[in-house]
C-alpha atoms as a PDB file:
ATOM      1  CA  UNK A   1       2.693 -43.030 -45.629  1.00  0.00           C
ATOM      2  CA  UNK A   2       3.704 -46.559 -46.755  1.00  0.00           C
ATOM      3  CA  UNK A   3       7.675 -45.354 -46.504  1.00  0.00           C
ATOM      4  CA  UNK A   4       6.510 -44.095 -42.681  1.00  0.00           C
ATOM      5  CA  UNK A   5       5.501 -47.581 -42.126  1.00  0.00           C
ATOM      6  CA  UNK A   6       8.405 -49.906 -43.855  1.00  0.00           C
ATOM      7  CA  UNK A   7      10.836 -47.703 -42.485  1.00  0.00           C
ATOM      8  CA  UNK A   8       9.408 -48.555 -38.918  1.00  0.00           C
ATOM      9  CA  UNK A   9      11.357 -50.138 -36.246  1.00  0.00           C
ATOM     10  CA  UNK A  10      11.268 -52.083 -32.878  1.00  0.00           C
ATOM     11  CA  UNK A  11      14.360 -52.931 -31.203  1.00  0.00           C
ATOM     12  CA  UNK A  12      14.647 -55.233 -27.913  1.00  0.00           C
ATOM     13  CA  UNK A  13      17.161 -54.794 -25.112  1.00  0.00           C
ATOM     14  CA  UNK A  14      18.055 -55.450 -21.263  1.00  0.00           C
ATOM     15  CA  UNK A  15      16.910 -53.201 -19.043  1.00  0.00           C
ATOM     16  CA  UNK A  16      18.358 -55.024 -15.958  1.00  0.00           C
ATOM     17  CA  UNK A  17      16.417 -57.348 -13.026  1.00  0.00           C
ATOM     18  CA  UNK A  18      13.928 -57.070 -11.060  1.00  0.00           C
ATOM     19  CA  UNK A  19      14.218 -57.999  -6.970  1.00  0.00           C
ATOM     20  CA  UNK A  20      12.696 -61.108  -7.303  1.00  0.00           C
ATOM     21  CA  UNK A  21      15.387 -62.583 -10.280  1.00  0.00           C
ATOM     22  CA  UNK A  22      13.324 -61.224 -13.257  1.00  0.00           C
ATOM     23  CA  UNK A  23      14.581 -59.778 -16.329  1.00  0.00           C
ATOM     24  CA  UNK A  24      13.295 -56.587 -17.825  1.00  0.00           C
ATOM     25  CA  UNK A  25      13.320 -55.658 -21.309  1.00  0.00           C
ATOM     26  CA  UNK A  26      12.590 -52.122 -22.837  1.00  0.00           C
ATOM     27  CA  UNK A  27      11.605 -52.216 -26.100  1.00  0.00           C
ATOM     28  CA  UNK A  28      12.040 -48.760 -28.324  1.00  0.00           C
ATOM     29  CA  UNK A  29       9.821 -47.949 -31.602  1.00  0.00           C
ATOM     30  CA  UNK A  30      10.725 -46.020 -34.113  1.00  0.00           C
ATOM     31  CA  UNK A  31       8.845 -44.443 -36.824  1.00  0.00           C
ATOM     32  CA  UNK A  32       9.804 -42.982 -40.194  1.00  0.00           C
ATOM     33  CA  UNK A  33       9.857 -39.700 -38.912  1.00  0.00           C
ATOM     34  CA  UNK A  34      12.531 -40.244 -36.537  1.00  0.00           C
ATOM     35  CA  UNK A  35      10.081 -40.730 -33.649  1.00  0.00           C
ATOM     36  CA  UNK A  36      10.997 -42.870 -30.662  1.00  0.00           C
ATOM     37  CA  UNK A  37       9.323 -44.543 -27.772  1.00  0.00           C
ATOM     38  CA  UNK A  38      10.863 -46.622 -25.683  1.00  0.00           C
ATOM     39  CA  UNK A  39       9.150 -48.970 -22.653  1.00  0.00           C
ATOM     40  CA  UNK A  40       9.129 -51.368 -20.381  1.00  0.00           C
ATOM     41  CA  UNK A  41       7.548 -54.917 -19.927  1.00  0.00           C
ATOM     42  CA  UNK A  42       7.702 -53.634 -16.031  1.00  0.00           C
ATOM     43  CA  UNK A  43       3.901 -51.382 -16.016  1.00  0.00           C
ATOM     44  CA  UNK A  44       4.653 -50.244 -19.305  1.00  0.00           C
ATOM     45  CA  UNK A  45       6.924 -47.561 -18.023  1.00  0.00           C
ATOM     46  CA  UNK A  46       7.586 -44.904 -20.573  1.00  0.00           C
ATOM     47  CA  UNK A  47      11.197 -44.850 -20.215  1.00  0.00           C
ATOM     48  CA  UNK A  48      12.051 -42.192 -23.463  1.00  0.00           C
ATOM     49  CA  UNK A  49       9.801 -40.363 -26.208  1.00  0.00           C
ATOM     50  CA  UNK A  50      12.765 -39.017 -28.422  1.00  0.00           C
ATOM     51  CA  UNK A  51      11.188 -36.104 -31.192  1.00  0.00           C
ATOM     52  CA  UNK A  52      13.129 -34.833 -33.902  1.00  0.00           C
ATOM     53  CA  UNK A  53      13.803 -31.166 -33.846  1.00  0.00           C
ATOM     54  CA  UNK A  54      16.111 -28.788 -36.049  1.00  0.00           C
ATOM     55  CA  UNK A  55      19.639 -29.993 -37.704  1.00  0.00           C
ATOM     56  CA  UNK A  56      18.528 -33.567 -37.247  1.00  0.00           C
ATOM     57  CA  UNK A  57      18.687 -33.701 -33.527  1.00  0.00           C
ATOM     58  CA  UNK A  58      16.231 -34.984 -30.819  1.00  0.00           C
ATOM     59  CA  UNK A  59      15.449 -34.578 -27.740  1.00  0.00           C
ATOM     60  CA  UNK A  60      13.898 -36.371 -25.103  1.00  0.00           C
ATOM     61  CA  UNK A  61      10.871 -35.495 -23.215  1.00  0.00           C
ATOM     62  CA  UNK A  62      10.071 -38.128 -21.244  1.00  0.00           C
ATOM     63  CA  UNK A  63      11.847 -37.899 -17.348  1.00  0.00           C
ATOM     64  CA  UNK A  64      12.479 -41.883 -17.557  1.00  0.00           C
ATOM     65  CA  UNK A  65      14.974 -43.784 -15.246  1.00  0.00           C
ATOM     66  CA  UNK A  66      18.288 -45.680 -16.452  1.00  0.00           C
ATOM     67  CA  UNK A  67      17.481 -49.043 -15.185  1.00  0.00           C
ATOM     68  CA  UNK A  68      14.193 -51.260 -14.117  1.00  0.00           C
ATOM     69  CA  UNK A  69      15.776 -51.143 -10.268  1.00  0.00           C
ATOM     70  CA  UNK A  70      14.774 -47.424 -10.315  1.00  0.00           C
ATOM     71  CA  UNK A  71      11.307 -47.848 -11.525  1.00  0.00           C
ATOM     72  CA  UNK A  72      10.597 -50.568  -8.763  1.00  0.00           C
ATOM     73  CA  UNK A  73      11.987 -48.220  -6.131  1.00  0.00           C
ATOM     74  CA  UNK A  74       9.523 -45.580  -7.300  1.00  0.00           C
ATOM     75  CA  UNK A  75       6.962 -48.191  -8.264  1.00  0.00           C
ATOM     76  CA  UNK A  76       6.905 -49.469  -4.383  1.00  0.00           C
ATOM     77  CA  UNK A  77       6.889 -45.757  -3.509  1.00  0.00           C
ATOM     78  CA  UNK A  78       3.759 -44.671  -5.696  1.00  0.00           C
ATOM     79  CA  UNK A  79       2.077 -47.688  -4.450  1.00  0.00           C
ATOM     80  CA  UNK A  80       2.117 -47.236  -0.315  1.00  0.00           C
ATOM     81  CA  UNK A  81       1.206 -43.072  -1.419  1.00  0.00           C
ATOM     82  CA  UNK A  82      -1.950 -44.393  -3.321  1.00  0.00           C
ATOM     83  CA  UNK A  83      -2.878 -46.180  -1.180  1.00  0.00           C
ATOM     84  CA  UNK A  84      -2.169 -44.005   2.061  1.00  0.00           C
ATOM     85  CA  UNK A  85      -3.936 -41.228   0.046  1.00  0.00           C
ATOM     86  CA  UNK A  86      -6.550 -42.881  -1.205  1.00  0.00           C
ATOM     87  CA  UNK A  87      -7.157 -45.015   2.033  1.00  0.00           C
ATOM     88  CA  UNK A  88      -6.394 -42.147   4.290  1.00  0.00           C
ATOM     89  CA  UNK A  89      -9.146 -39.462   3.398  1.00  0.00           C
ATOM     90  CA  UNK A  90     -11.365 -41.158   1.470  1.00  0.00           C
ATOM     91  CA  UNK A  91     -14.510 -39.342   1.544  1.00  0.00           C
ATOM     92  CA  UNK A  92     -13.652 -37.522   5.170  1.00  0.00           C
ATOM     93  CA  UNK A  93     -12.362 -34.567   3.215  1.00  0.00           C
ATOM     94  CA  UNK A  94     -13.791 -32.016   0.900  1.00  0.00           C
ATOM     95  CA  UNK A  95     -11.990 -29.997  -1.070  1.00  0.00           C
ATOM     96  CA  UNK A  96      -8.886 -31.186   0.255  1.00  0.00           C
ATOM     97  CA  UNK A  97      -5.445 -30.550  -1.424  1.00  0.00           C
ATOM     98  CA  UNK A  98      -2.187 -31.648  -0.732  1.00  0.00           C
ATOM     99  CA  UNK A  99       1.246 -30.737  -2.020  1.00  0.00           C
ATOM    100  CA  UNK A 100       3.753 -33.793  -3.584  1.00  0.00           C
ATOM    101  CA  UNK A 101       6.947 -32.651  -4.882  1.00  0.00           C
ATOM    102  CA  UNK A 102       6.667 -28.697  -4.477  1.00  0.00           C
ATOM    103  CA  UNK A 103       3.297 -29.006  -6.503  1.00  0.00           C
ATOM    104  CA  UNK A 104      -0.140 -28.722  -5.630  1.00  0.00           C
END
């Protein structure tokens, strides 16, 4: 356990600007067991979980974005649905449902 934890890693890097001039950073943590997470200091946005699998390999499962530009575009999107959603049939609807992206 105490090799896990020595053997432990954070890296920094650019992850491009924001609209308004900022910079983003994604920072990625490793772990002894060849673990990897990697986010943003925009929301937290998971941007890659890397897991080790056979022959040394890994393999992301995370569906992150390439750049912070991306994750404000979707970011503003998410938003104005919330809040249409949430402002739209609040309470006027029971046992609604509604489809977003082919899924229910």
């Amino acid at each position: 356990m105490q090799n896990d934890v020595l053997s432990s890693s954070i890296t920094v890097k650019s992850f491009g600007f924001l609209e308004n001039g900022r910079q983003a950073f994604c920072f990625t943590l490793k772990n002894g067991n060849g673990l990897e997470l990697s986010v943003t200091n925009f929301g937290a946005s998971i941007t890659s979980i890397k897991i080790p699998i056979a022959n040394g390999k890994k393999i992301d499962i995370a569906l992150g974005f390439p750049n912070v530009q991306s994750y404000e575009k979707s970011f503003n999107c998410q938003v104005r649905l919330i809040l249409e959603l949430s402002l739209e049939g609040t309470g006027r609807i029971r046992n609604a449902t509604f489809n977003l992206n082919g899924k229910k």
